[in-house]
Protein backbone atom coordinates (compact mmCIF):
# COMPACT_ATOMS: atom_id res chain seq x y z
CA UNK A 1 0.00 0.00 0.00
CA UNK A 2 2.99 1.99 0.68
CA UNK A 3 4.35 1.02 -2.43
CA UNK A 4 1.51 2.01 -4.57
CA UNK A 5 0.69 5.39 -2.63
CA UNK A 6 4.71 6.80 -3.73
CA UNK A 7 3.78 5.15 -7.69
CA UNK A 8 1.03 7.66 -7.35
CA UNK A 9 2.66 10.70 -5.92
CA UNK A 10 5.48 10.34 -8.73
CA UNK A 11 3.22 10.28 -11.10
CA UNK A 12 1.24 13.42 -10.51
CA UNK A 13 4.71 14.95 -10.34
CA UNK A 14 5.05 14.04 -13.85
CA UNK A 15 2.07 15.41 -15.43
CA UNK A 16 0.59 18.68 -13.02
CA UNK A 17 2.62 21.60 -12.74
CA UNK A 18 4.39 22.24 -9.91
CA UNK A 19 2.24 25.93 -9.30
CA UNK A 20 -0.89 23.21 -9.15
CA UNK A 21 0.73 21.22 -6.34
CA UNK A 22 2.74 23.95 -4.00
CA UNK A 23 0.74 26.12 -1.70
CA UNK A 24 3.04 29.91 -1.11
CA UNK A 25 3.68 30.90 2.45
CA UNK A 26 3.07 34.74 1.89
CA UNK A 27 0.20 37.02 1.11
CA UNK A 28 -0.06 39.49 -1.51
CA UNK A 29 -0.26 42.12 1.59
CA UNK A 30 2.78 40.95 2.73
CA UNK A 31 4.90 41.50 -0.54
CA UNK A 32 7.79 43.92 -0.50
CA UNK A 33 7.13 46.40 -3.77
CA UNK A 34 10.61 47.61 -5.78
CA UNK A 35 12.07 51.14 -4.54
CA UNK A 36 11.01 54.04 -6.80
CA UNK A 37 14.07 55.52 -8.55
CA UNK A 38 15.32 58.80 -7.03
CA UNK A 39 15.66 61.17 -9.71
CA UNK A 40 17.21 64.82 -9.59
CA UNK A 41 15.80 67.41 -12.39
CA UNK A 42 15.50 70.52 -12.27
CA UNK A 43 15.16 73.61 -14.50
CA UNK A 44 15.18 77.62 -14.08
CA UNK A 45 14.54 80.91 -15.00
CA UNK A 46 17.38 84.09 -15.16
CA UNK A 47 16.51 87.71 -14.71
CA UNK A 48 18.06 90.73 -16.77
CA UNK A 49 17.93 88.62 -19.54
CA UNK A 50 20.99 86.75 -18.42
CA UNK A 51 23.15 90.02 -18.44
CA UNK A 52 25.43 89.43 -15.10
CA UNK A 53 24.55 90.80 -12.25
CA UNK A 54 21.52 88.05 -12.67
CA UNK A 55 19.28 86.24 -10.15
CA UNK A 56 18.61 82.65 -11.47
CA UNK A 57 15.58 80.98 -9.93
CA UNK A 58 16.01 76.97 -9.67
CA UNK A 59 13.04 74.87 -9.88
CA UNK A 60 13.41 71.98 -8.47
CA UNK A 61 11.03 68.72 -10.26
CA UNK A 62 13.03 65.60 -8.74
CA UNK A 63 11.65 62.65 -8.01
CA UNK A 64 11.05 60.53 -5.02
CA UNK A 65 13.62 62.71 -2.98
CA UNK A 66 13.28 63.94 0.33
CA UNK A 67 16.55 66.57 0.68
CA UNK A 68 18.82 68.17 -1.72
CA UNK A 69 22.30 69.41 -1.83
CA UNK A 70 23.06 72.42 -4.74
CA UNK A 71 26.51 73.30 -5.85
CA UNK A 72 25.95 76.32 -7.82
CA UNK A 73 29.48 76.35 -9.62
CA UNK A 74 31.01 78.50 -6.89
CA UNK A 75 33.72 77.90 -4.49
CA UNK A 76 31.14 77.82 -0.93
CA UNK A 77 27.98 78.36 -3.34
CA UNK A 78 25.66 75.70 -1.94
CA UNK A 79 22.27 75.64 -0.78
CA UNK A 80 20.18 72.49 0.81
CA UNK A 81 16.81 74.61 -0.06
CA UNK A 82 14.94 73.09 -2.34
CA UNK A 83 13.60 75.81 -4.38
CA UNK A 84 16.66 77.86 -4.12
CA UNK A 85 17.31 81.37 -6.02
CA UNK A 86 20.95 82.54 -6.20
CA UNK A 87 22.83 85.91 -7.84
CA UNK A 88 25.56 85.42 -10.09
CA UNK A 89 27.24 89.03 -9.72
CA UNK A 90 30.25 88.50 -12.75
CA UNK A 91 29.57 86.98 -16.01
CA UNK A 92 30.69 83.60 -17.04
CA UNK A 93 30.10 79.89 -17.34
CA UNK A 94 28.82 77.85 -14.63
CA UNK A 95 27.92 74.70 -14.16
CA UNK A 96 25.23 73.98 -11.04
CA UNK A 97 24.41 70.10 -10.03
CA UNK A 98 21.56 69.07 -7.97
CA UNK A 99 22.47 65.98 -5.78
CA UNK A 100 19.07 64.52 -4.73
CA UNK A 101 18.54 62.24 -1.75
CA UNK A 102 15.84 59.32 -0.78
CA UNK A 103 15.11 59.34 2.65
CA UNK A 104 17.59 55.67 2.99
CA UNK A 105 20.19 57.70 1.73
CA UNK A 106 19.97 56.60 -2.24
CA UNK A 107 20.62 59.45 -4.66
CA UNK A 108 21.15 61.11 -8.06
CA UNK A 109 22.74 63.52 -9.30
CA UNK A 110 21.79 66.30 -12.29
CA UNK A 111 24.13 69.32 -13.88
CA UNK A 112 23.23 71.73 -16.20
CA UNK A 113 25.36 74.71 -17.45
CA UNK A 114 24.21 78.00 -16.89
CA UNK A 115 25.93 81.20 -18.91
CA UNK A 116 25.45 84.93 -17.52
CA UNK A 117 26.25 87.04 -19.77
CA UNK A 118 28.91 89.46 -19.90
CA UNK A 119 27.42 93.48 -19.62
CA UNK A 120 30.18 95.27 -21.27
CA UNK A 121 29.74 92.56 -24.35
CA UNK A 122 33.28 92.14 -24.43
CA UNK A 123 34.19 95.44 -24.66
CA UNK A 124 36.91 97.40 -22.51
CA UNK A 125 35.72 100.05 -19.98
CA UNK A 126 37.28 103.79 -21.35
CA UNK A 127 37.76 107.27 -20.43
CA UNK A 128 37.66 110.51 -22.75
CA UNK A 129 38.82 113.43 -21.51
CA UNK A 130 39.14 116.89 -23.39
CA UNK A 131 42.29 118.61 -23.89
CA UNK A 132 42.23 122.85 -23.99
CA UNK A 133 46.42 122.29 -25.36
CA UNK A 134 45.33 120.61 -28.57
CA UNK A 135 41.69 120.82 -28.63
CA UNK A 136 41.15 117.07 -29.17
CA UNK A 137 39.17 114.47 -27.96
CA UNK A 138 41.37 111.63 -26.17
CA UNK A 139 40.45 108.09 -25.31
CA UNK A 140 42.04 105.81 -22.66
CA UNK A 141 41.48 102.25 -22.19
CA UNK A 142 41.08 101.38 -18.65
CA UNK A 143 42.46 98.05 -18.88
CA UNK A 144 45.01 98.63 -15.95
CA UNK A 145 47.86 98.08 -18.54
CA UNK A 146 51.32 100.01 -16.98
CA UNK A 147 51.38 102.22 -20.28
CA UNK A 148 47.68 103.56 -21.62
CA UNK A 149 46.17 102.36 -24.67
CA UNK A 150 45.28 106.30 -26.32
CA UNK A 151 43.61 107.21 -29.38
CA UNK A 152 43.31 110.62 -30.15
CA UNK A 153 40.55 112.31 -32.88
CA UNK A 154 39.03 116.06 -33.24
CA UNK A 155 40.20 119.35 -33.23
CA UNK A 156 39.38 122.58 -32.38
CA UNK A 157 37.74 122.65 -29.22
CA UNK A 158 38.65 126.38 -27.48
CA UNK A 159 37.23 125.28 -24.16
CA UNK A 160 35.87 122.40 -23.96
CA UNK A 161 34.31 121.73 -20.47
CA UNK A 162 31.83 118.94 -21.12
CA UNK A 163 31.93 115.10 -22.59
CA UNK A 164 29.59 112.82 -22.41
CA UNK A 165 29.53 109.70 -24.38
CA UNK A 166 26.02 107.82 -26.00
CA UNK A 167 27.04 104.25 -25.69
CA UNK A 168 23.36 103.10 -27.06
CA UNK A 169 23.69 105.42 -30.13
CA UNK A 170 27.34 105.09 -30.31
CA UNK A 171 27.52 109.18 -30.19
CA UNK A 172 29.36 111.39 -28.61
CA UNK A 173 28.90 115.07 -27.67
CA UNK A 174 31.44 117.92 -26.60
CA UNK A 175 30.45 121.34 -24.98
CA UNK A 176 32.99 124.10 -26.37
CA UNK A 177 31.86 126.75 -24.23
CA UNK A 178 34.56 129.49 -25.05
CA UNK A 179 32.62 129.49 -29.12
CA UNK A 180 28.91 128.84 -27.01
CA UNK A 181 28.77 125.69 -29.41
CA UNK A 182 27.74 122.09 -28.65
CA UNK A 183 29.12 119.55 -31.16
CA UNK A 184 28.13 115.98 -32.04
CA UNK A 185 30.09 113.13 -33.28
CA UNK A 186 28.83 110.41 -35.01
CA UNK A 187 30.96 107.84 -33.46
CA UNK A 188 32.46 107.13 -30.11
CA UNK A 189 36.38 107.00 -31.68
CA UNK A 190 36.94 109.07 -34.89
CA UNK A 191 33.76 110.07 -35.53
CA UNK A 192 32.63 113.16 -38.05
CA UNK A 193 31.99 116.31 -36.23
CA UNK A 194 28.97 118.28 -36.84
CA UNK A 195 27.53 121.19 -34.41
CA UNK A 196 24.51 120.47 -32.87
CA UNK A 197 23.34 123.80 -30.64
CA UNK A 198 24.93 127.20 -31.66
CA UNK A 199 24.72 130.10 -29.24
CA UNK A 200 24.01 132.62 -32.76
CA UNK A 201 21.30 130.54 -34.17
CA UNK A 202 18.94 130.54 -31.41
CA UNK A 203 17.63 133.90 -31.03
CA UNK A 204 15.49 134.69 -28.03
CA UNK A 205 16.60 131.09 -26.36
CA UNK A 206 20.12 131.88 -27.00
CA UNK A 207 20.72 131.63 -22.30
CA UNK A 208 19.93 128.12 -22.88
CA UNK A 209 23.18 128.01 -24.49
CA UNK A 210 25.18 130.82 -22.92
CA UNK A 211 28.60 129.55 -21.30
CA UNK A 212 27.56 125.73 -21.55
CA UNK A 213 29.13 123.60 -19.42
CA UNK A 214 28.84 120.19 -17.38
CA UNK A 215 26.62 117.86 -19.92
CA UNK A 216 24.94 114.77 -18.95
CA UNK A 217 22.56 112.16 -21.03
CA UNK A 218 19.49 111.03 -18.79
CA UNK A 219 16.98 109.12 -20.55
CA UNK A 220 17.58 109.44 -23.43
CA UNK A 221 17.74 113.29 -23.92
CA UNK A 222 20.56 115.78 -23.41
CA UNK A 223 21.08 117.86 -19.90
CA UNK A 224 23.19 120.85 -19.99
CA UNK A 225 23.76 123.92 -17.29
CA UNK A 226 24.12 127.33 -18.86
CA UNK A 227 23.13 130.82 -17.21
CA UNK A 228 20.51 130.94 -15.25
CA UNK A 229 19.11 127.11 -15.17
CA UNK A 230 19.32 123.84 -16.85
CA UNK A 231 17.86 123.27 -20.28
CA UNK A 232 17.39 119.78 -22.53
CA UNK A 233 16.88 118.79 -25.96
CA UNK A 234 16.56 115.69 -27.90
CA UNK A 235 19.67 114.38 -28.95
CA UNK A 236 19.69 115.47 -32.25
CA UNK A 237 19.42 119.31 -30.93
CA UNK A 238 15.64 119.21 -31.15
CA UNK A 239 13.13 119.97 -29.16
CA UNK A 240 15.42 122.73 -27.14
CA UNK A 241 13.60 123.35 -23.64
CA UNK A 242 13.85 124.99 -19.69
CA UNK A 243 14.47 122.11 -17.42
CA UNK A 244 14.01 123.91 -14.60
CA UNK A 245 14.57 128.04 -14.73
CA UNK A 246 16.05 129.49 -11.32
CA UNK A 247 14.48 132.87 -12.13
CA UNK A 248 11.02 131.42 -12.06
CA UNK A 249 11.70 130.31 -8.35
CA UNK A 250 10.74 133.05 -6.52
CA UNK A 251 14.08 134.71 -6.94
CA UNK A 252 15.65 131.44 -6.19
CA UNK A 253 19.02 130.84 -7.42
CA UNK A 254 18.04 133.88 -10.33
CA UNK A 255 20.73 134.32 -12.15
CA UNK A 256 23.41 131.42 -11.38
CA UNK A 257 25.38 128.94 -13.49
CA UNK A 258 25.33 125.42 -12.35
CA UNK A 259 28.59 124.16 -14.21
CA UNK A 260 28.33 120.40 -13.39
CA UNK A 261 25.49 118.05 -13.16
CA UNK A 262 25.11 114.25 -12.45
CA UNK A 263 21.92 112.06 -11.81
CA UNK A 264 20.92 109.67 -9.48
CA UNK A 265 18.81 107.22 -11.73
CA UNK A 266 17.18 104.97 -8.47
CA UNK A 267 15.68 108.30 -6.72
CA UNK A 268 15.09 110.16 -9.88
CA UNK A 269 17.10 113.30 -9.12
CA UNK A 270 19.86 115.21 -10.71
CA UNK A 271 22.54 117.11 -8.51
CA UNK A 272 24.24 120.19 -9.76
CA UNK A 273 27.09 122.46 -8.46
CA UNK A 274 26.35 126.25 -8.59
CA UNK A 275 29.29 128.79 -10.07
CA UNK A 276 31.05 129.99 -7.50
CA UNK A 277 33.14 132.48 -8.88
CA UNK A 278 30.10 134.96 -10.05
CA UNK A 279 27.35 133.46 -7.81
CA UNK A 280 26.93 132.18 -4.68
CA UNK A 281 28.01 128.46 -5.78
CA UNK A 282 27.11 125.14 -3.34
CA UNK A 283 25.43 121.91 -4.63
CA UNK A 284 21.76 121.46 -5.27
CA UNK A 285 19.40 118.58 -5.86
CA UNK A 286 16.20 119.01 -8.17
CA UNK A 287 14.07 116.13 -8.90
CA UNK A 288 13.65 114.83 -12.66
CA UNK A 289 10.11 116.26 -12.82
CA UNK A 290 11.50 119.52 -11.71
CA UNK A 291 9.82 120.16 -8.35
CA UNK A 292 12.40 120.05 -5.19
CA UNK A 293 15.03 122.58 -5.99
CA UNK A 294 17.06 122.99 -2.90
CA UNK A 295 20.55 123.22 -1.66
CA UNK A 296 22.02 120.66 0.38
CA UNK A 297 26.09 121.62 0.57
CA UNK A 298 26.11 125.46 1.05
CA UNK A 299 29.51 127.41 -1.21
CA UNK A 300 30.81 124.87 -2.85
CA UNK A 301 33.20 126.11 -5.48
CA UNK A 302 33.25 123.13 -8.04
CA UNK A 303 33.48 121.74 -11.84
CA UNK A 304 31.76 118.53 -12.44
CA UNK A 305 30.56 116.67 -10.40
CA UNK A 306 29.92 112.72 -10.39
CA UNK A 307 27.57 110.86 -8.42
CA UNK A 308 27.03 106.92 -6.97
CA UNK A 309 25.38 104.83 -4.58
CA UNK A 310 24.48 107.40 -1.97
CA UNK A 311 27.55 109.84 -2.77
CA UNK A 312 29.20 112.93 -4.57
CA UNK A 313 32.30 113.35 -5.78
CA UNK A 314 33.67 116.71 -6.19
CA UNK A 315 36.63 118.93 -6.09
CA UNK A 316 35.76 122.33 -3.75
CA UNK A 317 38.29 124.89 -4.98
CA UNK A 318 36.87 126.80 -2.02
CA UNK A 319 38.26 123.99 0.40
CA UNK A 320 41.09 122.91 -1.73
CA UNK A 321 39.94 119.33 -1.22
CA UNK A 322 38.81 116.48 -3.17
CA UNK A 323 35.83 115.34 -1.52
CA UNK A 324 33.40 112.32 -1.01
CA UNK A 325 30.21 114.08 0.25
CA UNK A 326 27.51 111.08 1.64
CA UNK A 327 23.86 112.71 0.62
CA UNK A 328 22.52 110.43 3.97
CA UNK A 329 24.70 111.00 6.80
CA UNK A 330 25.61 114.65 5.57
CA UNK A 331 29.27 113.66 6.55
CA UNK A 332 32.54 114.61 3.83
CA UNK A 333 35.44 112.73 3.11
CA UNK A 334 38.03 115.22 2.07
CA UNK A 335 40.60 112.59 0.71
CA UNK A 336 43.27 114.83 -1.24
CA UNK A 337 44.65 118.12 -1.92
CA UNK A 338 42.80 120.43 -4.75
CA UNK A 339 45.34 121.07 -8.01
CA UNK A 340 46.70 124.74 -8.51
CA UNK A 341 43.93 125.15 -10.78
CA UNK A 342 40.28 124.40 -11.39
CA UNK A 343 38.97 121.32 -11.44
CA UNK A 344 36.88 120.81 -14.48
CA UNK A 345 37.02 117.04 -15.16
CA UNK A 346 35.49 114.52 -12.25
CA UNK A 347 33.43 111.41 -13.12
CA UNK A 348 32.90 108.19 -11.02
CA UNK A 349 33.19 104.89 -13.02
CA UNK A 350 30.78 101.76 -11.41
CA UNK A 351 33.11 99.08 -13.67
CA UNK A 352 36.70 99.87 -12.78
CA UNK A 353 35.21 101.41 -9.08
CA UNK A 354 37.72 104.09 -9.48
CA UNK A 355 36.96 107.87 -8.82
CA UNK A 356 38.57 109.37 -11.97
CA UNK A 357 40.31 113.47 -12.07
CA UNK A 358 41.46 115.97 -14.10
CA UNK A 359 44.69 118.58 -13.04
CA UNK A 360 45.16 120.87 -15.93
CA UNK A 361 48.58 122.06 -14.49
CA UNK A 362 50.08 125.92 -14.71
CA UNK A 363 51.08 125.89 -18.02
CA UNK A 364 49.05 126.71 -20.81
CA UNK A 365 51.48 124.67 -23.44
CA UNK A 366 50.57 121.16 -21.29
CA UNK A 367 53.51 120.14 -20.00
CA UNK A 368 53.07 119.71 -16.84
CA UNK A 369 48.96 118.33 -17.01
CA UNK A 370 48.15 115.37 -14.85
CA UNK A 371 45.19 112.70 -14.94
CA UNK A 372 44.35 110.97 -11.35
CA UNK A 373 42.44 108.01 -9.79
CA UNK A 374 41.51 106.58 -6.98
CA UNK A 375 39.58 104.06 -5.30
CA UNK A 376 35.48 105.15 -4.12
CA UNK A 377 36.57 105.47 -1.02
CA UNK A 378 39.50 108.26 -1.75
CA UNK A 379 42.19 105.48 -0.69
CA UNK A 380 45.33 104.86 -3.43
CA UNK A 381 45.64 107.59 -5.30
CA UNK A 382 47.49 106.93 -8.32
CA UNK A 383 48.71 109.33 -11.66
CA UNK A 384 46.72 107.47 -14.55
CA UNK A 385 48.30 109.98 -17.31
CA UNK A 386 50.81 112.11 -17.07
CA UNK A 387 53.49 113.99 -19.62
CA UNK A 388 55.84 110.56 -19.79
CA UNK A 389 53.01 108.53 -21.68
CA UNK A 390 50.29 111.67 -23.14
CA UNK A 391 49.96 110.96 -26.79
CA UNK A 392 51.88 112.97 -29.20
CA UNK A 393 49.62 115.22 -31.55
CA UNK A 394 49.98 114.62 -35.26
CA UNK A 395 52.61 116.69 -36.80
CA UNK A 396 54.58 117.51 -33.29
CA UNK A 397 57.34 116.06 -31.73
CA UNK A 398 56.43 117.14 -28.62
CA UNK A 399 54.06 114.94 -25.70
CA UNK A 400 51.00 117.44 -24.76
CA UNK A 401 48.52 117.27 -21.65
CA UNK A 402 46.09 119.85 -20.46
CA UNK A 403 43.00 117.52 -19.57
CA UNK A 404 39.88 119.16 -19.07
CA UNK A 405 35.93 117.45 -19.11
CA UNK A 406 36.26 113.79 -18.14
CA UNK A 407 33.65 110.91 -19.90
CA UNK A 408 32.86 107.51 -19.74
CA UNK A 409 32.60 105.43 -22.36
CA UNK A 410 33.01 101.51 -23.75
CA UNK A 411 35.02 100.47 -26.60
């Protein structure tokens, strides 16, 4: 019976499948299911339109991940956030990973290259300055090399006392005041000359050009101070208009010269410094809309003046200082010695960070003319140009520096 009972067994083995005959041990309920993958993604969004400084906002769409580690392509650029936003402030190329982590410590890793873009488009950070010695337009790379890059282009300018460059329209203008002309070139290095406001052609509005000095571009129109306010135009000369009128101000100001003028774009408001030699001279604010005339630095005696972040820059003949005037605090930094002469030239650069001036010298052939920086804080003064590397003007022998107006440009 045993015998037969094993004959049996065998042969179901032989002819059911083995699923038929074998009972499992486990429940479905009990079955372990396969890990998800951890997966890092992410993509992102860059503000002015990539042009460094940029904000890039990360968004994170990783999956199955409970923490996450960012490297943004910095040296101690990291976050653990997992939506994270982070500033690039200098162009370049950059390449950000996202390590993302399972709660049992699996994880992935993604990296994508981001590019900010550089805001000077390649191009070299310059400064023109006027010279009275040659009348000419001069142009210096600021590339920090130990002898200037200088090209030199125009003529005639008796006393030039204002530069200011177009870098959108790739113009350039030039205030002669001693011939009461303003001129335009077509090009920010060796560009045709043309005059674009003449003293003699504009009859009854001929103050708005009297003795023009200190010229600035603010959106996208001309600023100039002449006797007795400032007064704008289009920039091809059209247009011609009061800005703001000091003899319409209640006596206010009636009469006076503002000789330099700058602008802070943020607030809106455009700074001026009075003539002191026929007027009462100090610095003055006026919003862009022309309401808020007032003085806020009483007899200052000075060119151009420059402004950024919060400060002035301007040299007080009256003081014989250079100074760093903050608009907040009210406080001066008087961080070197006024030249023998006037001060005509004074601009502040934002790329180089370098406080930029002009000393004409005492003589009249420009021999002895000097051009200046420093850092925005007044600290390491340092001869930029001086006689040893001035350019040489065509058909002379002979090195020649009298700088005058100061400008900013790219090139």
């Amino acid at each position: 019976m045993k015998t037969y009972s094993n004959l049996i067994f065998r042969y179901l083995l032989a002819i059911l499948p083995l699923s038929f005959l074998f009972v499992t041990s486990c429940s479905e309920e009990d079955e372990t299911p396969p890990l998800a993958s951890v997966v890092a993604k992410f993509d992102y969004e860059i503000s002015n339109e990539g042009v460094a400084p940029a904000t890039v906002t990360f968004n994170n769409t990783s999956i199955a991940a409970a923490t996450y580690e960012w490297d943004f392509g910095m040296e101690g650029a990291t976050s653990t956030d997992e939506n994270p936003e982070y500033t690039y402030e200098d162009f370049g190329t950059y390449e950000v990973t996202l390590t993302a982590k399972a709660e049992d410590g699996r994880e992935n890793t993604s990296s994508q290259t981001i590019i900010i873009k550089d805001p000077l488009g390649g191009k070299l950070p310059t400064l023109y300055y006027t010279d009275r010695a040659t009348g000419m337009i001069h142009m210096i790379v600021l590339d920090g090399a130990e002898t200037p890059t200088i090209q030199s282009f125009g003529d005639s300018h008796f006393k030039p006392y204002g530069i200011v460059a177009d870098l959108d329209n790739e113009d350039l203008y030039v205030v002669d005041q001693g011939d009461e002309l303003m001129y335009k070139y077509d090009a920010l290095v060796n560009g045709e000359k043309s005059v674009l406001l003449n003293v003699a052609d504009l009859g009854d509005k001929e103050h708005m050009m009297y003795a023009p000095a200190g010229v600035k571009i603010i959106d996208g129109r001309l600023y100039w101070g002449a006797e007795g306010g400032i007064y704008t135009s289009a920039l091809d000369g059209s247009d011609l208009k009061a800005f703001v009128e000091f003899s319409t101000n209640t006596g206010f100001l009636e009469g006076s010269l503002p000789l330099g003028i700058t602008y802070d774009a943020e607030n809106e408001v455009i700074y001026f410094a009075n003539d002191a030699y026929d007027y009462s001279g100090g610095i003055y604010k006026v919003n862009l809309d022309g309401t808020g005339l007032e003085e806020i630095v009483e007899g200052v005696d000075a060119g151009d003046i420059s402004y950024l972040d919060g400060k002035l820059y301007y040299f007080d003949y009256a003081t014989s200082k250079g100074t760093i005037y903050d608009i907040a605090s009210e406080a001066k930094n008087e961080f070197v010695d006024y030249p023998s002469n006037f001060v005509w030239g004074t601009i502040v650069d934002p790329i180089t960070e370098k406080i930029y001036w002009t000393d004409r010298g005492d003589n009249d052939d420009g021999t002895d003319g000097k051009i200046f920086s420093a850092n925005l804080d007044g600290t390491e003064i340092e001869v930029l140009l001086d006689i040893t590397n001035a350019p040489t003007p065509e058909g002379s022998d002979t090195k020649i520096l009298r700088p005058y107006a100061l400008g900013l440009g790219l090139y």
